[in-house]
C-alpha atoms as a PDB file:
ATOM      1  CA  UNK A   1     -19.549  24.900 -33.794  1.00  0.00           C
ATOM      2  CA  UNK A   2     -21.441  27.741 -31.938  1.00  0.00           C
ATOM      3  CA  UNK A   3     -20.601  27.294 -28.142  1.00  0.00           C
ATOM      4  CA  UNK A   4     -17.945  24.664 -28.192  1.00  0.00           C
ATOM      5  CA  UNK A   5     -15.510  25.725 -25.615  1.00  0.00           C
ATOM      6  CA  UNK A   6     -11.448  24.099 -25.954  1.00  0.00           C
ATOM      7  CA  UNK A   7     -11.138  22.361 -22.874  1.00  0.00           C
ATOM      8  CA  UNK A   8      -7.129  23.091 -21.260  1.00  0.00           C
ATOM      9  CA  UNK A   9      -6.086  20.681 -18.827  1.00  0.00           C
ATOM     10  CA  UNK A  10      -2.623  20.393 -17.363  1.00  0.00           C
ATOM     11  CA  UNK A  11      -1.286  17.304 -14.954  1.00  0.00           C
ATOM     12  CA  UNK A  12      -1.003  17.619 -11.299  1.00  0.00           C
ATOM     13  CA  UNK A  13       2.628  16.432 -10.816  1.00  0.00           C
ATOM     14  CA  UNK A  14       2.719  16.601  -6.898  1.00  0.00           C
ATOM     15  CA  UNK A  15       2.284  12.707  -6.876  1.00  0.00           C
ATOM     16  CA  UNK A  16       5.448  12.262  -8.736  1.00  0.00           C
ATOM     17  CA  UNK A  17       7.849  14.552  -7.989  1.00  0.00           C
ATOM     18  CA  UNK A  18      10.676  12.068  -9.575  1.00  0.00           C
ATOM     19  CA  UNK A  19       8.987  11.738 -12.229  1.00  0.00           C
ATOM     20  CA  UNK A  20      10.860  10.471 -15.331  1.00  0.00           C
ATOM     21  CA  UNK A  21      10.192  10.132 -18.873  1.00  0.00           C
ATOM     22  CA  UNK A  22      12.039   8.327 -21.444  1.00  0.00           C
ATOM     23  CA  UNK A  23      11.455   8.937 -25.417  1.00  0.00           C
ATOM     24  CA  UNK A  24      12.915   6.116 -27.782  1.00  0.00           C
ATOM     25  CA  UNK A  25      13.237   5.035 -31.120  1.00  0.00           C
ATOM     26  CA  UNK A  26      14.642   3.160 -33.941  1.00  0.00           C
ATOM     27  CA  UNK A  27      14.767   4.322 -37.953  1.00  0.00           C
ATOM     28  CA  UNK A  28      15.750   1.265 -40.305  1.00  0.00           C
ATOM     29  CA  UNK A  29      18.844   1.890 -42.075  1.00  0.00           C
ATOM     30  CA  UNK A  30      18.415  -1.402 -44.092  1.00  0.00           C
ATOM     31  CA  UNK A  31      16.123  -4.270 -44.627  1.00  0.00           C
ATOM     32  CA  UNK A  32      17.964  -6.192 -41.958  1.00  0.00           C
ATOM     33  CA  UNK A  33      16.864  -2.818 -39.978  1.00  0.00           C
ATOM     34  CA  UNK A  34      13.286  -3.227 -40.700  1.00  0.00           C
ATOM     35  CA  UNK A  35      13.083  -6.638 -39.561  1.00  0.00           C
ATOM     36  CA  UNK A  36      14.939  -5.945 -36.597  1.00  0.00           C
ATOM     37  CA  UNK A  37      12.315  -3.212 -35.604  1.00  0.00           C
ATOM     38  CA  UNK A  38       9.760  -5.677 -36.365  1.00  0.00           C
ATOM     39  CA  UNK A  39      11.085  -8.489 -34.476  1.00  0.00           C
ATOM     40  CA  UNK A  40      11.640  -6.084 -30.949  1.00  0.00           C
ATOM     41  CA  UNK A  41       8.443  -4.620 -30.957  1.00  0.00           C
ATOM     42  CA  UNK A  42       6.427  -7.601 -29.717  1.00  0.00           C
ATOM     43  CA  UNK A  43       9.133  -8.133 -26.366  1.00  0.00           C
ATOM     44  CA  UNK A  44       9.176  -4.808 -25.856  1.00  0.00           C
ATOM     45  CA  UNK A  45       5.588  -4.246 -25.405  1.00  0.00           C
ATOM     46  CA  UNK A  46       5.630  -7.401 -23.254  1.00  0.00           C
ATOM     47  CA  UNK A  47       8.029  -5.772 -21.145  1.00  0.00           C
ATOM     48  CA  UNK A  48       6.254  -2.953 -20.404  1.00  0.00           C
ATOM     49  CA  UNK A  49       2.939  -5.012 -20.641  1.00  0.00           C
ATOM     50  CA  UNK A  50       4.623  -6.783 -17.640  1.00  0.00           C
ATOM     51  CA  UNK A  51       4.163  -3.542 -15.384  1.00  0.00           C
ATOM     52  CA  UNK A  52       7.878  -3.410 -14.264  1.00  0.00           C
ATOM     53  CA  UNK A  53       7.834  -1.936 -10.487  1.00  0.00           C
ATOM     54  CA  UNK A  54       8.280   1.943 -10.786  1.00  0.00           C
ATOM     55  CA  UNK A  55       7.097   2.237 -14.323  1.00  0.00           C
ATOM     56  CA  UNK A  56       3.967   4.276 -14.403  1.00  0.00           C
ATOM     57  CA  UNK A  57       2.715   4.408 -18.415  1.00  0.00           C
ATOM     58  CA  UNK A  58       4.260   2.770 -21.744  1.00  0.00           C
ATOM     59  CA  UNK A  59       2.844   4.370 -24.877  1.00  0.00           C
ATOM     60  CA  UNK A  60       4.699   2.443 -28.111  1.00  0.00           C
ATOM     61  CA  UNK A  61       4.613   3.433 -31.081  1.00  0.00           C
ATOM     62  CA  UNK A  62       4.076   7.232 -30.711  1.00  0.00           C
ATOM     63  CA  UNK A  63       6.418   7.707 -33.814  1.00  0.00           C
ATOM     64  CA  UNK A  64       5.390   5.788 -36.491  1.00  0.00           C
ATOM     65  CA  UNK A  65       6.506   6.013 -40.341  1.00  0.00           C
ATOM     66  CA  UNK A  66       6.560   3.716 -42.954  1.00  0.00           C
ATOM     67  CA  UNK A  67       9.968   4.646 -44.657  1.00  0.00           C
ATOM     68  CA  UNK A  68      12.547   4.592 -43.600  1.00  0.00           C
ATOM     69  CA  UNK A  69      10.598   2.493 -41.270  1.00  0.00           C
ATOM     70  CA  UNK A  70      10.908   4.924 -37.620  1.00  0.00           C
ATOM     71  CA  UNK A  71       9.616   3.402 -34.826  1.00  0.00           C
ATOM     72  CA  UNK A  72       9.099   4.977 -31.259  1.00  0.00           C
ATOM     73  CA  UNK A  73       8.115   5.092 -27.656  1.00  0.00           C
ATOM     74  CA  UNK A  74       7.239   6.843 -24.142  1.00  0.00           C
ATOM     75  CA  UNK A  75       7.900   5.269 -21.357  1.00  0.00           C
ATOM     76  CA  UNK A  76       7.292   6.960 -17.694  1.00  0.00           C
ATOM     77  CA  UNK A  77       8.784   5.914 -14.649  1.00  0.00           C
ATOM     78  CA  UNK A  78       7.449   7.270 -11.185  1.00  0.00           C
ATOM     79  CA  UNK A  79      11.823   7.964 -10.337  1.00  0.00           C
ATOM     80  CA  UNK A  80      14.858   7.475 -11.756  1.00  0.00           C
ATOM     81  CA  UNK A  81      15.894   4.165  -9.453  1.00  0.00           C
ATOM     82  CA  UNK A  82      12.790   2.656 -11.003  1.00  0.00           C
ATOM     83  CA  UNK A  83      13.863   3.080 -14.355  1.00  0.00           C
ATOM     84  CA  UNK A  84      17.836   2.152 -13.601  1.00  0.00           C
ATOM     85  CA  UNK A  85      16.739  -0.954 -11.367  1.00  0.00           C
ATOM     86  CA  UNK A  86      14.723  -2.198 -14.907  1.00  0.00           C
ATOM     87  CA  UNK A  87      17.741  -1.057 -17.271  1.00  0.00           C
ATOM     88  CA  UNK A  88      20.514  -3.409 -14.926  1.00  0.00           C
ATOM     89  CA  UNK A  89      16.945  -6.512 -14.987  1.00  0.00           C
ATOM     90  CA  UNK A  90      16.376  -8.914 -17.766  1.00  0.00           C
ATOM     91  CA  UNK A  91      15.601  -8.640 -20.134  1.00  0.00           C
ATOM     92  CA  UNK A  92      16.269  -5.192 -20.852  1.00  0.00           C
ATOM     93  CA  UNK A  93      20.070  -5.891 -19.960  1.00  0.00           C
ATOM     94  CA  UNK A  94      20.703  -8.537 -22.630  1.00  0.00           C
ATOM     95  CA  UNK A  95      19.327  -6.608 -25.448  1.00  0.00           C
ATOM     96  CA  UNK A  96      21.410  -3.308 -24.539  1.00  0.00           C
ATOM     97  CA  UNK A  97      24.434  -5.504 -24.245  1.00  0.00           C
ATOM     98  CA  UNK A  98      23.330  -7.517 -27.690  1.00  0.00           C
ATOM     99  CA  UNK A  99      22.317  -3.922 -28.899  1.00  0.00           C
ATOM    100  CA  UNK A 100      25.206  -1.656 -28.100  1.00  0.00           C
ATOM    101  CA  UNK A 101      27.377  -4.422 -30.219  1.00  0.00           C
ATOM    102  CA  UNK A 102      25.183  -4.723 -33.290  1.00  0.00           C
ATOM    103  CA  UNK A 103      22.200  -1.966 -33.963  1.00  0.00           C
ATOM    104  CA  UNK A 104      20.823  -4.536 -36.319  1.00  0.00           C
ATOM    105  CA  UNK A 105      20.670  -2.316 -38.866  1.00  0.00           C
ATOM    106  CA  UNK A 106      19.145   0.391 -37.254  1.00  0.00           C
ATOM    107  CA  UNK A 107      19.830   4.032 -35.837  1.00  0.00           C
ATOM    108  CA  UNK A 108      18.693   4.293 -32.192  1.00  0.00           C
ATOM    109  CA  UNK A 109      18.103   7.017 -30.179  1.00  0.00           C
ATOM    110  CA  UNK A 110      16.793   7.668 -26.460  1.00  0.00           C
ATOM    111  CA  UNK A 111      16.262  10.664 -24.691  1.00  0.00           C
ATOM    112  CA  UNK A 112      15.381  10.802 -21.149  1.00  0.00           C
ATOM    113  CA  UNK A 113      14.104  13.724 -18.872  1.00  0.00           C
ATOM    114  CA  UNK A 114      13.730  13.935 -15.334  1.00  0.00           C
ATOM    115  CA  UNK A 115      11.410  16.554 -14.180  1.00  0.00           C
ATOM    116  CA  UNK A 116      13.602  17.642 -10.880  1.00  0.00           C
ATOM    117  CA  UNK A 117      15.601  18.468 -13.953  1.00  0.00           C
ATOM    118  CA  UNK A 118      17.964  16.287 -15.445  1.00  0.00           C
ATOM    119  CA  UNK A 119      18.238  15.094 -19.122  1.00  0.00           C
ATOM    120  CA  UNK A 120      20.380  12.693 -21.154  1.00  0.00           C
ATOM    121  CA  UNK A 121      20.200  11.492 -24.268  1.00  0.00           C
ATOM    122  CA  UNK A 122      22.438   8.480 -26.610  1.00  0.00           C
ATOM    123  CA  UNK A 123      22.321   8.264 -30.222  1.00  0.00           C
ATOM    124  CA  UNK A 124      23.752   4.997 -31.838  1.00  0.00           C
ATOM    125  CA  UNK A 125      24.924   4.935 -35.527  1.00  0.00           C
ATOM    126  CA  UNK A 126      22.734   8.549 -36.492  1.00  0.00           C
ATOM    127  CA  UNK A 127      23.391   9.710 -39.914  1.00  0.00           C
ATOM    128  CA  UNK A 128      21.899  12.888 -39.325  1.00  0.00           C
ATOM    129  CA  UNK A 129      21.734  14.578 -36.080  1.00  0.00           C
ATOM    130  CA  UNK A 130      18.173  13.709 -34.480  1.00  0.00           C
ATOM    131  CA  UNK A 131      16.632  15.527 -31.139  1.00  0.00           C
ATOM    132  CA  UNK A 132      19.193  17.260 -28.851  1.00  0.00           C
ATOM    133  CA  UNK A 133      22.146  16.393 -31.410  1.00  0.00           C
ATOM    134  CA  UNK A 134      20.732  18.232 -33.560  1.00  0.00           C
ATOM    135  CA  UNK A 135      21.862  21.450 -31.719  1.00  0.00           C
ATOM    136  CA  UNK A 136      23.836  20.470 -29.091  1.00  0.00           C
ATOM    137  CA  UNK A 137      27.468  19.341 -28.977  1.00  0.00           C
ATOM    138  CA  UNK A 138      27.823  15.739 -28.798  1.00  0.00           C
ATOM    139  CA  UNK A 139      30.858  13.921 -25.986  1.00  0.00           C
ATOM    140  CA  UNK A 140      31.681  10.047 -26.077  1.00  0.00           C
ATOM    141  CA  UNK A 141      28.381   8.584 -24.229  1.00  0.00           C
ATOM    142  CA  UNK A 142      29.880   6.978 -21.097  1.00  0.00           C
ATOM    143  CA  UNK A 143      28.892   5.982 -17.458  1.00  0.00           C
ATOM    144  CA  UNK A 144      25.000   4.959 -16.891  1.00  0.00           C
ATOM    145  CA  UNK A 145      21.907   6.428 -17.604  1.00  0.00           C
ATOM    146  CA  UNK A 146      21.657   7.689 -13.866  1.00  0.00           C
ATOM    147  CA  UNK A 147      25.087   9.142 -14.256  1.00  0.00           C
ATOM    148  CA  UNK A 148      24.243  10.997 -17.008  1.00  0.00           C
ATOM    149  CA  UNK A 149      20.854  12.213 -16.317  1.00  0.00           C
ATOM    150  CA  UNK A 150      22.813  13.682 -13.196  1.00  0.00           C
ATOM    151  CA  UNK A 151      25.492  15.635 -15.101  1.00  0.00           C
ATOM    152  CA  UNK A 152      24.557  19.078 -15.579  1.00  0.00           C
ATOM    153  CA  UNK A 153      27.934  20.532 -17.268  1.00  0.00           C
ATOM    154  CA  UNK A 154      30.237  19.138 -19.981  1.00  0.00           C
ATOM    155  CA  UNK A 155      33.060  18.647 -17.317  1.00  0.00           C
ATOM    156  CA  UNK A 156      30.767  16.076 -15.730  1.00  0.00           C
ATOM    157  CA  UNK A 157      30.210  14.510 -19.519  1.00  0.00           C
ATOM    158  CA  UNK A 158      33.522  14.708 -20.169  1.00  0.00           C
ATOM    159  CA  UNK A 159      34.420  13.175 -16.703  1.00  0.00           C
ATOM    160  CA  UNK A 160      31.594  10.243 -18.010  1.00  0.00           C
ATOM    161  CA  UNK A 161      33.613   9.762 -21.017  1.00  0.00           C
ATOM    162  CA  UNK A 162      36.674   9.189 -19.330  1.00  0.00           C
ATOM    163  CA  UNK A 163      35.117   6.456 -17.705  1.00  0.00           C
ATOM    164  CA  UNK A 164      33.119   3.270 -18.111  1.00  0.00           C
ATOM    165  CA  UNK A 165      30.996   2.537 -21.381  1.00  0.00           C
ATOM    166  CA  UNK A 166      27.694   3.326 -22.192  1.00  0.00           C
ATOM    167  CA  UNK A 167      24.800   1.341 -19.665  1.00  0.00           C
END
């Protein structure tokens, strides 16, 4: 390995100043969990196949074990609006509303930062705390992803949680 150099490269973000990136995954609680996993995977990567307007990369599968069976994603968005306009389209609306009833057997998580510096992140049916939960307190998830990727304090979370339910 005489002469091989490491080559360090970093992204030029000035093209996307908005930029936002979403992290996602499901961990099978259950059989009925695995099979859920299994059976989302294939619309989901139509869905981002389908190059959504404002959605810049989908990498799935980025988190990958066998069991529990832990699925995961990246998805980046070129702004926020992008990524709401999608969340409020079909079909991404029907399966949060199907989802955020039933996990299928699953534990879900998503985590979503925005790089003029916003973050949010929901965790359905967790048995152990997973990313940010795992050292940060946890408030009722409320209001939409926008809203929350806006609050910066736990008086806007807790405002949030006083409100509407989770979009």
């Amino acid at each position: 390995m005489a002469g091989y150099r490491v080559k360090a490269e970093t992204p030029d973000f000035s093209a996307y100043p908005d930029l936002v990136v979403m992290i996602l995954g499901m961990r099978a609680k259950s059989f009925r969990g695995a099979l859920t996993i299994l059976k989302i995977g294939p619309p989901i990567d139509r869905a981002g196949g389908n190059g959504p307007e404002g959605l810049l990369r989908y990498e799935n599968n980025i988190i990958f074990q066998f069991f529990p069976l832990h699925a995961g994603m990246r998805w980046y968005w070129r702004d926020l609006q992008s990524m709401e306009t999608w969340a409020r389209s079909e079909p991404h609306r029907a399966w949060w509303a199907r989802f955020s009833r039933d996990t299928g057997g699953t534990e879900f998580w998503h985590e979503t930062y925005h790089k003029r510096g916003g973050m949010q992140a929901i965790y359905f049916d967790m048995r152990e705390p997973f990313g940010l939960s795992a050292f940060l307190p946890m408030v009722p998830a409320r209001g939409t992803i926008g809203s929350r990727v806006r609050a910066q304090s736990a008086t806007e979370l807790a405002a949030l949680a006083a409100s509407e339910a989770p979009e």
